[in-house]
PDB file of N, CA and C in Angstrom:
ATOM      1  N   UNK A   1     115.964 141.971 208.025  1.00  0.00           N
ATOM      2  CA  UNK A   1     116.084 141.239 206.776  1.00  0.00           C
ATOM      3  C   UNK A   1     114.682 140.848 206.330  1.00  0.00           C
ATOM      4  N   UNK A   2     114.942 141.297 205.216  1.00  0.00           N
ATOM      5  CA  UNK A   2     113.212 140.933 204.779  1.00  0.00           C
ATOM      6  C   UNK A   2     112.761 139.283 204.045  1.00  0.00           C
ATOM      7  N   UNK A   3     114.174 138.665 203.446  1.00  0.00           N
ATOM      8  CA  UNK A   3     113.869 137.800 202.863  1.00  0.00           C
ATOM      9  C   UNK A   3     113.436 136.574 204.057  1.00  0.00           C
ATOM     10  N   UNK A   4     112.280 135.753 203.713  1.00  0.00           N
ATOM     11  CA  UNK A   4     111.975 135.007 205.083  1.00  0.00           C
ATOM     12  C   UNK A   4     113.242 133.802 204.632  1.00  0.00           C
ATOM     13  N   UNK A   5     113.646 133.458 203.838  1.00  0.00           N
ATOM     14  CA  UNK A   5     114.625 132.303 203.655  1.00  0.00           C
ATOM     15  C   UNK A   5     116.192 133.049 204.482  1.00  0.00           C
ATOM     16  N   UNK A   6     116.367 133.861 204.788  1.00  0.00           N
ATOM     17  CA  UNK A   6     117.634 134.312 204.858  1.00  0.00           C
ATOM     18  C   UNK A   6     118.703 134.852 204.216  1.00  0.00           C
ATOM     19  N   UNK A   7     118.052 134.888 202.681  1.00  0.00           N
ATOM     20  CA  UNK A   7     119.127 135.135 201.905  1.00  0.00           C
ATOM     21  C   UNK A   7     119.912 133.946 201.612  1.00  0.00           C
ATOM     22  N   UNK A   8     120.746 134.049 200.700  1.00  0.00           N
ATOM     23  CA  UNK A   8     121.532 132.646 200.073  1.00  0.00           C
ATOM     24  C   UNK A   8     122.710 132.951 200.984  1.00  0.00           C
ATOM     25  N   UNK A   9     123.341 131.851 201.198  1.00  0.00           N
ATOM     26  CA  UNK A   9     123.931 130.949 202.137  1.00  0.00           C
ATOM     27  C   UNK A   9     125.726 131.056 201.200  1.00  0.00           C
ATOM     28  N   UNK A  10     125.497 131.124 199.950  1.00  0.00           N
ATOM     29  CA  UNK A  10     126.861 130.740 199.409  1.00  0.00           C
ATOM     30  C   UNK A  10     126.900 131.164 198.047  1.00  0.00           C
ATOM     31  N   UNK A  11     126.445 132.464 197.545  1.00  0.00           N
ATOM     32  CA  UNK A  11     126.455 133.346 196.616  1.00  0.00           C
ATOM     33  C   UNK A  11     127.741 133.555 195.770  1.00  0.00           C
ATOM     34  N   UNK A  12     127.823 133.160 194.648  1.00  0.00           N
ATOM     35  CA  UNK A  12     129.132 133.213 193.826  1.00  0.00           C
ATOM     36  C   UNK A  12     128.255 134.426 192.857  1.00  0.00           C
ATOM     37  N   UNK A  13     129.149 135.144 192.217  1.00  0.00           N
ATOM     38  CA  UNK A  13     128.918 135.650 191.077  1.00  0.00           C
ATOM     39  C   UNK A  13     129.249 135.621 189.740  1.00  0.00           C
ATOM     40  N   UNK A  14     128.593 135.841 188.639  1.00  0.00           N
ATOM     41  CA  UNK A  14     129.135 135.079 187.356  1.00  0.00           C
ATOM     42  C   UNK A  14     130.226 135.293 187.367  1.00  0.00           C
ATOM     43  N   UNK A  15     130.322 133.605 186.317  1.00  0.00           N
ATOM     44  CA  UNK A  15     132.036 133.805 186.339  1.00  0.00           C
ATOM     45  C   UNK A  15     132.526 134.641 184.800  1.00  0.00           C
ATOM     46  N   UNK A  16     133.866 134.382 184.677  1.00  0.00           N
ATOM     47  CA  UNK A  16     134.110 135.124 183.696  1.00  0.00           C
ATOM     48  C   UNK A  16     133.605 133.976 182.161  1.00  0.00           C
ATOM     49  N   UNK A  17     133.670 133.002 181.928  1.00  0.00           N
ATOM     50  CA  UNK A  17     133.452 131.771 181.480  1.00  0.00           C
ATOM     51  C   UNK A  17     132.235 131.775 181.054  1.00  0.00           C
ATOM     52  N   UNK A  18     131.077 132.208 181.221  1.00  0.00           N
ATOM     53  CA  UNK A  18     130.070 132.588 181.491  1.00  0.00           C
ATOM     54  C   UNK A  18     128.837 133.515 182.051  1.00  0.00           C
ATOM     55  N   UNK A  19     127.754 134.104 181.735  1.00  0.00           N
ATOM     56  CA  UNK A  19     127.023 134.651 182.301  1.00  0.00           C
ATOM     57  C   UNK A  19     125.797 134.542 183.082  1.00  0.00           C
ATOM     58  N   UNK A  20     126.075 133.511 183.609  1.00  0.00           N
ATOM     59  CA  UNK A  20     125.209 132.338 184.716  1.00  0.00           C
ATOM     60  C   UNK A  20     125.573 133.278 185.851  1.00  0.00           C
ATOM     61  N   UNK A  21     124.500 133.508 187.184  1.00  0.00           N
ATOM     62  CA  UNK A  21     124.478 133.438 188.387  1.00  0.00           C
ATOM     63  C   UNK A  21     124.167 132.555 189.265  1.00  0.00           C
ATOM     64  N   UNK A  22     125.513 132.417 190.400  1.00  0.00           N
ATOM     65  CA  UNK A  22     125.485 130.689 190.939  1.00  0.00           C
ATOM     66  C   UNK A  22     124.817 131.541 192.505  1.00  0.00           C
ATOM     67  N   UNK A  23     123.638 131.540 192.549  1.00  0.00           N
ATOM     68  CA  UNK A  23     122.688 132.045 193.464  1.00  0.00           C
ATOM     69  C   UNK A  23     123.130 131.162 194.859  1.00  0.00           C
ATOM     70  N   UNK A  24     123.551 130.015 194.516  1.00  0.00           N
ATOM     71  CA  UNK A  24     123.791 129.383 195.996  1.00  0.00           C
ATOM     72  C   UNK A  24     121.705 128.800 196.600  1.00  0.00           C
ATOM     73  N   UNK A  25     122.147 128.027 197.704  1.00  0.00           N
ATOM     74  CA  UNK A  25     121.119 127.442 198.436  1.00  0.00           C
ATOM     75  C   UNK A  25     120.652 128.907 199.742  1.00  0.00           C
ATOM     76  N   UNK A  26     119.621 128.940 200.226  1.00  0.00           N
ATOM     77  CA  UNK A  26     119.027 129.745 201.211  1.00  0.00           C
ATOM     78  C   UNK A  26     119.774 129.434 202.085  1.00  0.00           C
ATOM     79  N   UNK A  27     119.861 130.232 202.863  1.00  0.00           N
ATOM     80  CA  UNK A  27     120.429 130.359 204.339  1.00  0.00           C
ATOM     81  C   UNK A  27     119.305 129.528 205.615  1.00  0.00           C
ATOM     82  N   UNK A  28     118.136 129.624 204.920  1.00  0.00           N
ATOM     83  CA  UNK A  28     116.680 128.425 205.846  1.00  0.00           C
ATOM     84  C   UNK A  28     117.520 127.131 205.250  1.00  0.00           C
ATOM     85  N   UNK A  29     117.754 127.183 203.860  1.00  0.00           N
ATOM     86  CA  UNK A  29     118.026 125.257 203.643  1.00  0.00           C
ATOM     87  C   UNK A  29     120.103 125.014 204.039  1.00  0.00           C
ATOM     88  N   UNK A  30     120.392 125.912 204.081  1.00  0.00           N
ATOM     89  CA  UNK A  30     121.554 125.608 204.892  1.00  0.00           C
ATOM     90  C   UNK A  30     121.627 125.463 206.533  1.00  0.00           C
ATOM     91  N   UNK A  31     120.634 125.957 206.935  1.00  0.00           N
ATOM     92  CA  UNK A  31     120.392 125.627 208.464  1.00  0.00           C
ATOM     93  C   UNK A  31     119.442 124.806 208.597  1.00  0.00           C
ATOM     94  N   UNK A  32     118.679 124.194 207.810  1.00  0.00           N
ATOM     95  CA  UNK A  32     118.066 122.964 208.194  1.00  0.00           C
ATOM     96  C   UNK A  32     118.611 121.612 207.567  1.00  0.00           C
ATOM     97  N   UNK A  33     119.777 121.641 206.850  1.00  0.00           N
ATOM     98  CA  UNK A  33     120.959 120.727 206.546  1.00  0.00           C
ATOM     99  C   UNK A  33     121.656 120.796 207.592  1.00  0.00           C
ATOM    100  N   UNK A  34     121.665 121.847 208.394  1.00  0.00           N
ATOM    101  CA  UNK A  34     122.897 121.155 209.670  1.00  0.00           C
ATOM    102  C   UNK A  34     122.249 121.021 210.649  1.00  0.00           C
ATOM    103  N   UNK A  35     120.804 121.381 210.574  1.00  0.00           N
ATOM    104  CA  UNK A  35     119.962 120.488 211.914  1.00  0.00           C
ATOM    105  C   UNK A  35     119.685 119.029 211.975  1.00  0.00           C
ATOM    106  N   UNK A  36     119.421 118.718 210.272  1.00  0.00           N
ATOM    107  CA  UNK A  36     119.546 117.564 210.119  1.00  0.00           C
ATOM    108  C   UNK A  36     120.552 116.855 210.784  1.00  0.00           C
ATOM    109  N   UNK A  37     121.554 116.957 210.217  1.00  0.00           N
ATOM    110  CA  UNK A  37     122.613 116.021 210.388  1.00  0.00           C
ATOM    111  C   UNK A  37     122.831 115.943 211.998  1.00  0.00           C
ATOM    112  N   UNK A  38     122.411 117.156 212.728  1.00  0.00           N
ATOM    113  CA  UNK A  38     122.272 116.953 214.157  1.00  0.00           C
ATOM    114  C   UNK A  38     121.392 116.171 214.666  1.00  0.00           C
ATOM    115  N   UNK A  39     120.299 115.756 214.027  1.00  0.00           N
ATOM    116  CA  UNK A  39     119.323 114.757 214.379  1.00  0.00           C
ATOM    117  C   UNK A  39     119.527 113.518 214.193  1.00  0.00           C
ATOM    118  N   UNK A  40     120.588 113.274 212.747  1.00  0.00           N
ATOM    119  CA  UNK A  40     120.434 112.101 212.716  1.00  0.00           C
ATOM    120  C   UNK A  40     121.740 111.203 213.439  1.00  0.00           C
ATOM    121  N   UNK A  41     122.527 112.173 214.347  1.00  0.00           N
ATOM    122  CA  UNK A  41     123.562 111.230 214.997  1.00  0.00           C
ATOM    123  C   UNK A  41     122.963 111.095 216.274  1.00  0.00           C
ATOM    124  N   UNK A  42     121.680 111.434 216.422  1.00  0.00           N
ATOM    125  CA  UNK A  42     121.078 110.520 217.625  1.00  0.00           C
ATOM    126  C   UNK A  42     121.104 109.150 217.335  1.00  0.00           C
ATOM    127  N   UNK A  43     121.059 108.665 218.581  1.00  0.00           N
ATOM    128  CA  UNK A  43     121.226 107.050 218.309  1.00  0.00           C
ATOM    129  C   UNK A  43     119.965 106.558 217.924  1.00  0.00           C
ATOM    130  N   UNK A  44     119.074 106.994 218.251  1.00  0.00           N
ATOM    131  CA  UNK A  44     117.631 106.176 217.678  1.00  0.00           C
ATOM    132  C   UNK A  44     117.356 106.354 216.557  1.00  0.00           C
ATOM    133  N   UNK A  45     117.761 107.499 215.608  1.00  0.00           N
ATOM    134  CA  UNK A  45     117.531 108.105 214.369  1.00  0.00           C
ATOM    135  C   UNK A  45     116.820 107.108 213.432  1.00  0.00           C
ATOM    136  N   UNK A  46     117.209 106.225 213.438  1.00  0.00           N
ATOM    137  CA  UNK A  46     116.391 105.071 212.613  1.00  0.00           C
ATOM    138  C   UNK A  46     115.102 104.702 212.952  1.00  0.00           C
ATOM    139  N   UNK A  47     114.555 105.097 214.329  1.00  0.00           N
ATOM    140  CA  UNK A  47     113.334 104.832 214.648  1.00  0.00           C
ATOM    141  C   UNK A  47     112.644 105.911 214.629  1.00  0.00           C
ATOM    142  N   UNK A  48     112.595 107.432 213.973  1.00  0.00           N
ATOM    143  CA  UNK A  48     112.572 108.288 213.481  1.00  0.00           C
ATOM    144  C   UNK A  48     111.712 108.756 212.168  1.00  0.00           C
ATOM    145  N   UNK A  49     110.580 108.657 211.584  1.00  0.00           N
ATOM    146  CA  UNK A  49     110.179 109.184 210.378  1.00  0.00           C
ATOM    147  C   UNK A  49     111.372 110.115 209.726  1.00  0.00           C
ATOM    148  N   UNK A  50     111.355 109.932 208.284  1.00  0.00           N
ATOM    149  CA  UNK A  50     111.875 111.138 207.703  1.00  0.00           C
ATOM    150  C   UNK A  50     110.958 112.359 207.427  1.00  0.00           C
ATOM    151  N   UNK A  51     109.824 112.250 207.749  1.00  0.00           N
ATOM    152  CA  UNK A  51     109.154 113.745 207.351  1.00  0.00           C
ATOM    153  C   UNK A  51     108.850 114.345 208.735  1.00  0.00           C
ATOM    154  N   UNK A  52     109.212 113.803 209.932  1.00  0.00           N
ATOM    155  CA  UNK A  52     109.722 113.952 211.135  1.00  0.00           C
ATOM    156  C   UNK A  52     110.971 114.788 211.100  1.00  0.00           C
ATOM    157  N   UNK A  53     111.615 114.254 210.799  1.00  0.00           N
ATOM    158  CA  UNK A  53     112.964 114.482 210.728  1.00  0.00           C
ATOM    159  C   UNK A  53     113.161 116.327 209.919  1.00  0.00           C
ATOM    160  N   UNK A  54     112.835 116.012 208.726  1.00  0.00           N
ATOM    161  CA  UNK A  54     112.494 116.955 208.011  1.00  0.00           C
ATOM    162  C   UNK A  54     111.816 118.258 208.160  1.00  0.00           C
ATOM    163  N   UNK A  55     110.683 118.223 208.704  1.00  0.00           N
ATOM    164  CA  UNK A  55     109.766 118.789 209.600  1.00  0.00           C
ATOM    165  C   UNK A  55     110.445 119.715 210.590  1.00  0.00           C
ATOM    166  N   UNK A  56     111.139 119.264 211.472  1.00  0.00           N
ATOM    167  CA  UNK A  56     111.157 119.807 212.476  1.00  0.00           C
ATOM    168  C   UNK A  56     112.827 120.337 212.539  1.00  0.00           C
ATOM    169  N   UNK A  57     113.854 120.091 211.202  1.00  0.00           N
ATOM    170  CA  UNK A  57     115.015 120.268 210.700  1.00  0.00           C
ATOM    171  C   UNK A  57     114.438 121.796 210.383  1.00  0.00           C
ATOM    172  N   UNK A  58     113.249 121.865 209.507  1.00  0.00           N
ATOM    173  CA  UNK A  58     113.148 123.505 208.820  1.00  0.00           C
ATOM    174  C   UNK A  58     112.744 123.981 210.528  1.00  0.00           C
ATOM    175  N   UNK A  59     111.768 123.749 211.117  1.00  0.00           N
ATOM    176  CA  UNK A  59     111.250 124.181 212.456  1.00  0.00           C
ATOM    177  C   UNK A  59     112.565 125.007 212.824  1.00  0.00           C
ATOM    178  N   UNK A  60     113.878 123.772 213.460  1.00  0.00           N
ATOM    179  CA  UNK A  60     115.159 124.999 214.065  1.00  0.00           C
ATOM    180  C   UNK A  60     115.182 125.840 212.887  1.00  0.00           C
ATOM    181  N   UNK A  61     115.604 125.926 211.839  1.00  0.00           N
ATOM    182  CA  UNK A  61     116.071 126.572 210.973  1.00  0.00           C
ATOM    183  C   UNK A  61     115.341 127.760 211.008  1.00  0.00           C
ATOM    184  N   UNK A  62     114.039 127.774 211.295  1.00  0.00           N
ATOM    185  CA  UNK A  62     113.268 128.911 211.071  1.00  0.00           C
ATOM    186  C   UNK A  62     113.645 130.196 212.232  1.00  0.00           C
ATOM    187  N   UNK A  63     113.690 129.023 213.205  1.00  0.00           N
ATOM    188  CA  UNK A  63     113.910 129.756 214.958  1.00  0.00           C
ATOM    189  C   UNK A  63     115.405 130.403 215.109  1.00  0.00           C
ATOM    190  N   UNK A  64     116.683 129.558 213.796  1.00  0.00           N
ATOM    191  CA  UNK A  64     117.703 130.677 213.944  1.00  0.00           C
ATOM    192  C   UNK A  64     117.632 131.620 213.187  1.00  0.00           C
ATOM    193  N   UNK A  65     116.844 131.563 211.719  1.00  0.00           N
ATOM    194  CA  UNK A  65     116.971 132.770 211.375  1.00  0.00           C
ATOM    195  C   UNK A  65     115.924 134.211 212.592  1.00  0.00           C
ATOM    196  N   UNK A  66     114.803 133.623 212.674  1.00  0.00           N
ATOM    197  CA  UNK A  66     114.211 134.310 213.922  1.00  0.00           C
ATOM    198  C   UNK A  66     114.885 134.855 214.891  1.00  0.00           C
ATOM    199  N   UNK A  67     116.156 134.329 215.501  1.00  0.00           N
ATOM    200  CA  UNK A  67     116.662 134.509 216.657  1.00  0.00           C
ATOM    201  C   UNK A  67     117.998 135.454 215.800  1.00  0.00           C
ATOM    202  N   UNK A  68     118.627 134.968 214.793  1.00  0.00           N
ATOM    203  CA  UNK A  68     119.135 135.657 213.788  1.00  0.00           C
ATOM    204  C   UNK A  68     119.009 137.255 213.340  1.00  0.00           C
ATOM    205  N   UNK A  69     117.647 137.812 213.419  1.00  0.00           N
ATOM    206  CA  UNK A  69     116.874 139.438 212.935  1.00  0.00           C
ATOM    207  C   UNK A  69     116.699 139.634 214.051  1.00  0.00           C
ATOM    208  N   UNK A  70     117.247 139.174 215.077  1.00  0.00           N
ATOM    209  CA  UNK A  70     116.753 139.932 216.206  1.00  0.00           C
ATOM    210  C   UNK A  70     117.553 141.338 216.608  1.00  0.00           C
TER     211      UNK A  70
END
């Protein structure tokens, strides 16, 4: 896969209603939304930076799509 984001995550195609494409979020920012939320039900999470948090949310994300093209 060449795209480094992963490709979109939740790709609709126009609807009939319209000629909009609903591209959806990356497949990097859908896996670093559920790393998040894995970080923050640690119990200390509050003693935690958010650009900590953030940071190291894309970090996994990067390592599954990595582990992902393998």
């Amino acid at each position: 896969m060449t795209d480094r984001n992963g490709g979109r995550a939740f790709p609709r195609p126009a609807s009939h209603a319209s000629d909009t494409h609903h591209d959806g979020m990356s497949l990097r920012d859908w896996f670093a939304g559920q790393a998040m939320g894995g970080q923050l039900n640690n119990i200390d999470w509050d003693q935690i930076s958010p650009s900590f948090i953030a940071e190291t949310s894309y970090e996994i994300a990067d390592a599954m799509l990595k582990e992902r093209n393998k």
